[in-house]
Protein backbone atom coordinates (compact mmCIF):
# COMPACT_ATOMS: atom_id res chain seq x y z
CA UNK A 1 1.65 -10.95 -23.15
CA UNK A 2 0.04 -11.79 -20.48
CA UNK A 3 -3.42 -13.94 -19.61
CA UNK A 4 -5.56 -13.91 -16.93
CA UNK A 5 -8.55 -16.04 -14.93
CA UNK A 6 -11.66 -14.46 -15.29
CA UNK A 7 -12.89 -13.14 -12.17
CA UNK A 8 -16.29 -12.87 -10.91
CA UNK A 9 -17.53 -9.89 -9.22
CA UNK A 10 -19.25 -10.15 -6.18
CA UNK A 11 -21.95 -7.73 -5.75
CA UNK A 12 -21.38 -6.04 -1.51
CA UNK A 13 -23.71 -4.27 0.44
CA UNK A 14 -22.43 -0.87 2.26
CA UNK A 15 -18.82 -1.93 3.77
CA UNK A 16 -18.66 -0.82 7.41
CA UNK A 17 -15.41 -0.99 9.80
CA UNK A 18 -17.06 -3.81 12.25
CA UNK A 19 -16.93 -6.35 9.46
CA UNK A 20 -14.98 -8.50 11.14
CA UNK A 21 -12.26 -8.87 8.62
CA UNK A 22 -9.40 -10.33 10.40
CA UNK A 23 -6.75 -7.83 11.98
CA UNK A 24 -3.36 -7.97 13.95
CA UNK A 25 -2.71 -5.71 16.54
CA UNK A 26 1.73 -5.73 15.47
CA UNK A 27 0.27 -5.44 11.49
CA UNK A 28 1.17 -1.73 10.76
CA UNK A 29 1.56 -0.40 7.10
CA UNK A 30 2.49 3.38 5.42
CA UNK A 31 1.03 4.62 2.23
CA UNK A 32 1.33 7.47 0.26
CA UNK A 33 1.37 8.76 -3.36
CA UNK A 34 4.45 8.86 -4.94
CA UNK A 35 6.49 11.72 -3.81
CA UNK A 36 4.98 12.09 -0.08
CA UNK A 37 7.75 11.23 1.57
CA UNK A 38 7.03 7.79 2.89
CA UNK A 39 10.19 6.08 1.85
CA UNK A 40 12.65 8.73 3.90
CA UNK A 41 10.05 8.65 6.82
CA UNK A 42 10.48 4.97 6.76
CA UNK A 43 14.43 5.11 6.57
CA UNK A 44 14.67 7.33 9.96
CA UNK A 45 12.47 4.43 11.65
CA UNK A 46 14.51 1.83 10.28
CA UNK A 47 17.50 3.60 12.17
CA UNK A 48 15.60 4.06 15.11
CA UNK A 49 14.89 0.36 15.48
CA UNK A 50 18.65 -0.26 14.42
CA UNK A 51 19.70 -3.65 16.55
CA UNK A 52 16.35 -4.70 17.13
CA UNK A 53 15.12 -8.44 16.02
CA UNK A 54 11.33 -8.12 16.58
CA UNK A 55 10.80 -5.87 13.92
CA UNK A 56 10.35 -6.90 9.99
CA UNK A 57 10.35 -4.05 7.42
CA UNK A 58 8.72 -5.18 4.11
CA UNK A 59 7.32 -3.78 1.32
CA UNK A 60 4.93 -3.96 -1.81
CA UNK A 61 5.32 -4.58 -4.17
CA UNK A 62 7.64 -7.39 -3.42
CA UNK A 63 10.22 -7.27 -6.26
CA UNK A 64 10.56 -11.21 -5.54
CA UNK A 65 8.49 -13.92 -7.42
CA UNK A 66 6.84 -13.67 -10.90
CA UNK A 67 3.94 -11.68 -10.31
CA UNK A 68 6.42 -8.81 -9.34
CA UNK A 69 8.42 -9.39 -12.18
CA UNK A 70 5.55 -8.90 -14.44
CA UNK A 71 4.46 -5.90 -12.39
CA UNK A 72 7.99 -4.01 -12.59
CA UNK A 73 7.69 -4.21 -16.70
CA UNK A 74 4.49 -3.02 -16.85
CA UNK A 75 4.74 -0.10 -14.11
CA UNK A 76 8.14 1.11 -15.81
CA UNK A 77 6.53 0.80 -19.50
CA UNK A 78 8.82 -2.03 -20.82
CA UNK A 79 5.69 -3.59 -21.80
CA UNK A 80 1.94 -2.43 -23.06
CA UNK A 81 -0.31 -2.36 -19.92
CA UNK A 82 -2.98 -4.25 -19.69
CA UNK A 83 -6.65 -2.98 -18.19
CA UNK A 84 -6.13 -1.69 -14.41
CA UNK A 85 -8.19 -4.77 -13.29
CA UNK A 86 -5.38 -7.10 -14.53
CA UNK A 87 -2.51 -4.92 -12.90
CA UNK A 88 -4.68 -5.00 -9.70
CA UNK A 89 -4.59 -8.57 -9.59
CA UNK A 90 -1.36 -9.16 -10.64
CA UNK A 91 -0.40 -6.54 -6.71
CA UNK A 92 -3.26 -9.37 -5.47
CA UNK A 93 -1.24 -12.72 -6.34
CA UNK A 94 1.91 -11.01 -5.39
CA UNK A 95 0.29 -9.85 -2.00
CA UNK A 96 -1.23 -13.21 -1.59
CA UNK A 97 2.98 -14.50 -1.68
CA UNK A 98 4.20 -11.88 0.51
CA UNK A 99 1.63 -13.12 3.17
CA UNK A 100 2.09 -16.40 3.02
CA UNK A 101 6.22 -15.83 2.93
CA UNK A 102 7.06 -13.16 5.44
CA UNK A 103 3.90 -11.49 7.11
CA UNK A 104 2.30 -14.15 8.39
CA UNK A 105 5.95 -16.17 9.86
CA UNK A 106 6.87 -12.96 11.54
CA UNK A 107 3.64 -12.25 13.27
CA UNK A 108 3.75 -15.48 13.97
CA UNK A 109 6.68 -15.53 15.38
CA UNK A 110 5.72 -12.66 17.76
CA UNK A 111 7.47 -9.92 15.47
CA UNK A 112 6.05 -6.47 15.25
CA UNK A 113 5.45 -6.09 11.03
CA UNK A 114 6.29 -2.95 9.13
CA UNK A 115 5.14 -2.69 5.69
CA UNK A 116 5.34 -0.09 2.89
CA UNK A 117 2.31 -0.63 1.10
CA UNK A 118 -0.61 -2.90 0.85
CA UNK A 119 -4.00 -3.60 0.06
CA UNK A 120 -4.96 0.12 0.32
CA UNK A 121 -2.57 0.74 -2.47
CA UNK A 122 -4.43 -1.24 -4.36
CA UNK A 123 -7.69 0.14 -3.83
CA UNK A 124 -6.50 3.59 -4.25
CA UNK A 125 -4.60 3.00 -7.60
CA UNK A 126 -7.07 1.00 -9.03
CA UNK A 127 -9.60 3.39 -9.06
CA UNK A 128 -7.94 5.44 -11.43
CA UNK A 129 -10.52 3.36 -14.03
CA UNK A 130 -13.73 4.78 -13.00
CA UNK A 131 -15.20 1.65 -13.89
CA UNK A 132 -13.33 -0.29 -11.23
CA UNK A 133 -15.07 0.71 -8.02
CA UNK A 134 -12.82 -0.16 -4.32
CA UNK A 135 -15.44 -2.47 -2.90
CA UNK A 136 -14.24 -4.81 -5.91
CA UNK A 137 -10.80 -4.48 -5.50
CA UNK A 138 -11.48 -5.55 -1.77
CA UNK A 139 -13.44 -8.33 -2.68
CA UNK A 140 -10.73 -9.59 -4.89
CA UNK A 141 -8.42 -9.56 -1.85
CA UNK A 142 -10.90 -12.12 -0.15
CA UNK A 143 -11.63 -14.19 -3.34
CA UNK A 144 -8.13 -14.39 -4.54
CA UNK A 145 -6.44 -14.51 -0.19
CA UNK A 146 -9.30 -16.32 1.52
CA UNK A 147 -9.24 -16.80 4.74
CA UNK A 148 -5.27 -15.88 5.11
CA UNK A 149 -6.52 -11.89 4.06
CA UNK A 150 -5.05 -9.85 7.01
CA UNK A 151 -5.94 -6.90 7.99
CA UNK A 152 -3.14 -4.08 9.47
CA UNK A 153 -4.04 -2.93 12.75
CA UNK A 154 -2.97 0.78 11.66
CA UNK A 155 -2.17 2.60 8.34
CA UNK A 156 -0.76 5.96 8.25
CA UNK A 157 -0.94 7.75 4.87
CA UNK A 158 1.58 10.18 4.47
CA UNK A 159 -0.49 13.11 2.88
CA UNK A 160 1.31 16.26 0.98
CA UNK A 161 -0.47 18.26 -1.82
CA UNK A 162 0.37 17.06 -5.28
CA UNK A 163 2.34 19.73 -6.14
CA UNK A 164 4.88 18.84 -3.63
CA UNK A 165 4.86 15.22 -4.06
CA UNK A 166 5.79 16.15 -7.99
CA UNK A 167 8.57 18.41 -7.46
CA UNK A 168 10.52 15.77 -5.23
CA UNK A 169 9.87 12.88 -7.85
CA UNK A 170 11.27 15.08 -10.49
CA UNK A 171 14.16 16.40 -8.29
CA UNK A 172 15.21 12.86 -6.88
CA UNK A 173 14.91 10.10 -9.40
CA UNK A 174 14.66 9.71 -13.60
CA UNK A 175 13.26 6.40 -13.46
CA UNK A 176 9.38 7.25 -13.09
CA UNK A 177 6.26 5.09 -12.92
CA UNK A 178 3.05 4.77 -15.15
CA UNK A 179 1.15 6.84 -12.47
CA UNK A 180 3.51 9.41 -11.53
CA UNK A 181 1.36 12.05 -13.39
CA UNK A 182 0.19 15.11 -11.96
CA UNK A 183 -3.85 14.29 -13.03
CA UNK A 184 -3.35 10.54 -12.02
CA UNK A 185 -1.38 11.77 -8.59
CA UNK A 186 -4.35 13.68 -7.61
CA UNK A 187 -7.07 11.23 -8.16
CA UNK A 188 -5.56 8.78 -6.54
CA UNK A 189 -4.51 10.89 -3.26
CA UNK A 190 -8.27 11.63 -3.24
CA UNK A 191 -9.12 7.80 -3.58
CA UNK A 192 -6.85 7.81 -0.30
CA UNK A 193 -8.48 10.08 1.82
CA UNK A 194 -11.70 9.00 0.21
CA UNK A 195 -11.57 5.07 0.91
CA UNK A 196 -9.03 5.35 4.13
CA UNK A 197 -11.95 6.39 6.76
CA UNK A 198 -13.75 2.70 5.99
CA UNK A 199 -11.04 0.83 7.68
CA UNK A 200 -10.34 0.95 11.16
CA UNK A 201 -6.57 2.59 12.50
CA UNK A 202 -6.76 4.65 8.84
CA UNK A 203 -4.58 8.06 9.98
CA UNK A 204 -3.36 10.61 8.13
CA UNK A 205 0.12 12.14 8.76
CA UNK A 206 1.24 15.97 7.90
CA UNK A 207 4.02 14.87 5.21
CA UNK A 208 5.40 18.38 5.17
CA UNK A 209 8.18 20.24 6.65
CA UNK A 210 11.91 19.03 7.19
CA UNK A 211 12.28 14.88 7.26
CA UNK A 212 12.66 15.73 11.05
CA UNK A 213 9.40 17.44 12.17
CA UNK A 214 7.48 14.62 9.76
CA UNK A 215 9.19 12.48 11.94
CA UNK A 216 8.07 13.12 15.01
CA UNK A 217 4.58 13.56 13.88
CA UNK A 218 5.24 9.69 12.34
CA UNK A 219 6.25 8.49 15.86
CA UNK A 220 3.40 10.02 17.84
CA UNK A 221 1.21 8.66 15.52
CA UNK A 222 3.59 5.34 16.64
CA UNK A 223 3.84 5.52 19.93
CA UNK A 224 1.64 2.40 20.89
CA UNK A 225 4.45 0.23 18.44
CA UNK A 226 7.79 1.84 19.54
């Protein structure tokens, strides 16, 4: 079982892209639903930067630390989940780590940062509770982060119809995730395109067609990072 803080909900005004939110201009992150393609799209750039040592590939969720832990039971049904506010901020705290631990040393350190998934995840996931509106899940970001939130300067969403995304979960894995549901898939791929547009660098990327023609649309979409 697990117990959380309550959290307060700060009312916002109408979120617009000049903010001011903190960015990083070598901050880049991919999202997708489950089943676009993201992860082999990711694998081909991996081998293009092959050698390199001012690149970091990451990911979210983490798989490291106890938030993650908690997460991986609940998201593979080994335990009862809780309200999608509570897994929300359980990707928070575990965000919050991965920050603090990788992102911000490599940037730091000059290094160009590659993650798969982030805080859009969030706010496209968690709005699969009608009740839980984005703006929310972004303000938990800055309650729960403070002033160490970062912003990617780019996020490419891999986009393929649901349909698609479907057949290659069922054709290349058995171990599948609470949300990996055709009715959940397509709400949240229309959360995506939905809540993308408010963030500056937000593109989309054709996910179909052979790994190799996705791939080259992924690297023009690149070109100012490779």
């Amino acid at each position: 079982m697990y117990f959380f803080v309550p959290y307060v909900v700060i009312c916002l005004g109408k979120y617009k892209k000049e903010s001011g939110m903190k960015t990083h201009n070598r901050f880049v992150v991919f999202e997708g639903i489950d089943g676009s393609g993201k992860g082999t799209q990711i694998d081909l750039l991996k081998k293009h930067f092959r050698g390199r040592d001012d690149v970091v590939f990451t990911f979210e969720h983490t798989r490291k630390g106890e938030w993650s832990r908690k997460l991986e039971d609940i998201l593979h049904g080994r335990v009862a989940a809780p309200p999608a506010k509570e897994i929300q901020m359980l990707f928070v705290l575990d965000r919050r780590d991965h920050l603090h631990k990788v992102i911000v040393p490599a940037l730091t350190k000059g290094k160009t940062v590659f993650c798969d998934r982030y805080m859009l995840s969030t706010l496209a996931y968690g709005s699969l509770d009608p009740s839980l509106h984005w703006k929310t899940l972004l303000e938990m970001h800055r309650e729960v982060i403070g002033d160490d939130f970062l912003l990617p300067q780019k996020t490419l969403f891999f986009d393929v119809p649901v349909e698609v995304a479907l057949e290659r979960i069922h054709s290349n894995r058995d171990d599948k995730t609470i949300f990996e549901a055709q009715e959940k898939l397509i709400r949240i791929r229309d959360s995506y395109l939905a809540i993308g547009p408010n963030f500056e660098g937000f593109e989309v990327v054709d996910g179909i067609g052979d790994p190799e023609i996705v791939f080259e649309r992924f690297m023009g979409a690149l070109q100012e990072f490779v």
